[in-house]
Protein backbone atom coordinates (compact mmCIF):
# COMPACT_ATOMS: atom_id res chain seq x y z
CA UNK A 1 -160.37 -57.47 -9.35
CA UNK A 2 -157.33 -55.64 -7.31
CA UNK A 3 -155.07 -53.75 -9.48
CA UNK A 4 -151.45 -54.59 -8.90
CA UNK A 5 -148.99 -52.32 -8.38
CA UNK A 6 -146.22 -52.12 -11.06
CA UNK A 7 -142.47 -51.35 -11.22
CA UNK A 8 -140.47 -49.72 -13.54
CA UNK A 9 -137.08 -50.28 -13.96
CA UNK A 10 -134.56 -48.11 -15.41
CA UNK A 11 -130.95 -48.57 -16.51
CA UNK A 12 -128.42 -46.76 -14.78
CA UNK A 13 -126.26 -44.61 -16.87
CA UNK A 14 -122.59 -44.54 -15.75
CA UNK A 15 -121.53 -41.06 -16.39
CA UNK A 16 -118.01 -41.28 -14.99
CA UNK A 17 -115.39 -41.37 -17.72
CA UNK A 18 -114.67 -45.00 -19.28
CA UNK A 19 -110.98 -43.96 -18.98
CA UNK A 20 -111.53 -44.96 -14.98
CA UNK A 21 -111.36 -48.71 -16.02
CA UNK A 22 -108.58 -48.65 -18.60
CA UNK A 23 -106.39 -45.94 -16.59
CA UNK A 24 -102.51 -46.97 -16.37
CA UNK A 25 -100.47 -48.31 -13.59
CA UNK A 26 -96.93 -48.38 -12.85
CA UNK A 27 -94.95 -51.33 -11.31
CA UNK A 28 -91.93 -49.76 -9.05
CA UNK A 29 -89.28 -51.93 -7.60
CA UNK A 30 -87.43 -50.71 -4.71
CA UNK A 31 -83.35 -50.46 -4.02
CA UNK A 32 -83.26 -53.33 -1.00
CA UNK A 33 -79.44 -54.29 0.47
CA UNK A 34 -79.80 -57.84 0.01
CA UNK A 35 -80.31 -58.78 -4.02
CA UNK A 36 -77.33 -58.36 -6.18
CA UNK A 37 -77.02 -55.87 -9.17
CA UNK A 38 -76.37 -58.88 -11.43
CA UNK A 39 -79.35 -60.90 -9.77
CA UNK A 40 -81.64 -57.72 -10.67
CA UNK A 41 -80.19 -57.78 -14.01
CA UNK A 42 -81.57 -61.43 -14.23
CA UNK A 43 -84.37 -60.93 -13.05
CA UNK A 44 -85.66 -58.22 -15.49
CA UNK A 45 -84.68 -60.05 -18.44
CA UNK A 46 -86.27 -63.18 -17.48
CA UNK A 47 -89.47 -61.77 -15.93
CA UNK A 48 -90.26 -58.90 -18.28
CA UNK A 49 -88.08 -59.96 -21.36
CA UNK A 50 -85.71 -57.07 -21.52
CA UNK A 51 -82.39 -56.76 -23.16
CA UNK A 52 -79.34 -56.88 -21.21
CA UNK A 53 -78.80 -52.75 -21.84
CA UNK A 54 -82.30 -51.91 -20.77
CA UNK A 55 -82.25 -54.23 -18.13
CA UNK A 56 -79.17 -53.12 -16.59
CA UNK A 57 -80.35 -49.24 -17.30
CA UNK A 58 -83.53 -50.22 -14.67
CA UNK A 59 -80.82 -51.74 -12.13
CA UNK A 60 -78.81 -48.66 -12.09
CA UNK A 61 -81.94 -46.31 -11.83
CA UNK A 62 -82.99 -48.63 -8.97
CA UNK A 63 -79.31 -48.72 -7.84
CA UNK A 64 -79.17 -44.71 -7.94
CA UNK A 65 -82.70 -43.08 -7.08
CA UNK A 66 -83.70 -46.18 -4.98
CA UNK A 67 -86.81 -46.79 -7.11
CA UNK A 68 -87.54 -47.36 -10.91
CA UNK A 69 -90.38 -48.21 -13.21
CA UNK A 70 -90.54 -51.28 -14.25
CA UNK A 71 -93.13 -51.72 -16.65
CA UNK A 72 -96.85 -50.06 -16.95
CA UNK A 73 -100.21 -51.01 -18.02
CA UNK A 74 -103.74 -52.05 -16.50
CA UNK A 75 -103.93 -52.58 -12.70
CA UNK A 76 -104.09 -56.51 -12.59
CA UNK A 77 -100.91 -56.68 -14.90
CA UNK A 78 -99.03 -54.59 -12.45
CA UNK A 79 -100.51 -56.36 -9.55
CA UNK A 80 -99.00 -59.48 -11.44
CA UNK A 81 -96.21 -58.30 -12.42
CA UNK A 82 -95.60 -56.89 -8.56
CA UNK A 83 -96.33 -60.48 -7.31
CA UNK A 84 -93.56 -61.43 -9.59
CA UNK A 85 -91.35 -59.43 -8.36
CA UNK A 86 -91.90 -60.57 -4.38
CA UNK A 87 -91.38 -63.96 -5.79
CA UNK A 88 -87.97 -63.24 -7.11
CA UNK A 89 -87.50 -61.28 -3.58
CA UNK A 90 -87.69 -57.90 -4.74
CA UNK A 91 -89.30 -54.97 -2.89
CA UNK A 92 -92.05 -53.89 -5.47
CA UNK A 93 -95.51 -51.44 -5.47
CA UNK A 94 -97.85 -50.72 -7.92
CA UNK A 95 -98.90 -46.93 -7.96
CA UNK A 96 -100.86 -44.75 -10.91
CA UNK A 97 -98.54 -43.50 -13.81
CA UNK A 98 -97.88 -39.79 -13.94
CA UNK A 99 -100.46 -39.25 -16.69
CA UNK A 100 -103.59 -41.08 -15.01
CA UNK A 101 -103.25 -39.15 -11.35
């Protein structure tokens, strides 16, 4: 009778930190010189379901610094939400919020 050779197998323990899969993400939209402030205005409050005050408050930071934060959560919500905002036209990223870099 041969003897067989056996395998062991092992589960592999992730140690990186769970936080890696649930870390936060930040949709940016970008100042461009073709979409109107009232067009942006419309946009935000139909997309993301904002009030006319915080919608306009986005505008004018986009307006102003060039760039604003539009919403933030997991990475395919942003990605979403940044395909969105091509389809409206808008120049838009995703990057990592402030807290998760």
């Amino acid at each position: 009778m041969s003897a067989t050779p056996t395998t062991t197998t092992r589960a592999r323990v992730d140690t990186a930190p769970a936080r890696e899969n649930h870390a936060q993400w930040c949709t940016v939209v970008w100042d461009d010189p073709i979409n109107t402030q009232a067009y942006v205005v419309g946009v935000f409050r139909r997309h993301f379901g904002y009030g006319e005050s915080r919608a306009r408050s986005l505008m004018l930071q986009v307006h102003e610094n060039g760039r604003a934060t539009v919403s933030t959560g997991l990475r395919e919500r942003m990605e979403a939400d940044v395909y969105a905002m091509h389809s409206y036209g808008l120049k838009a990223t995703i990057e990592p919020a402030p807290d998760a870099a």
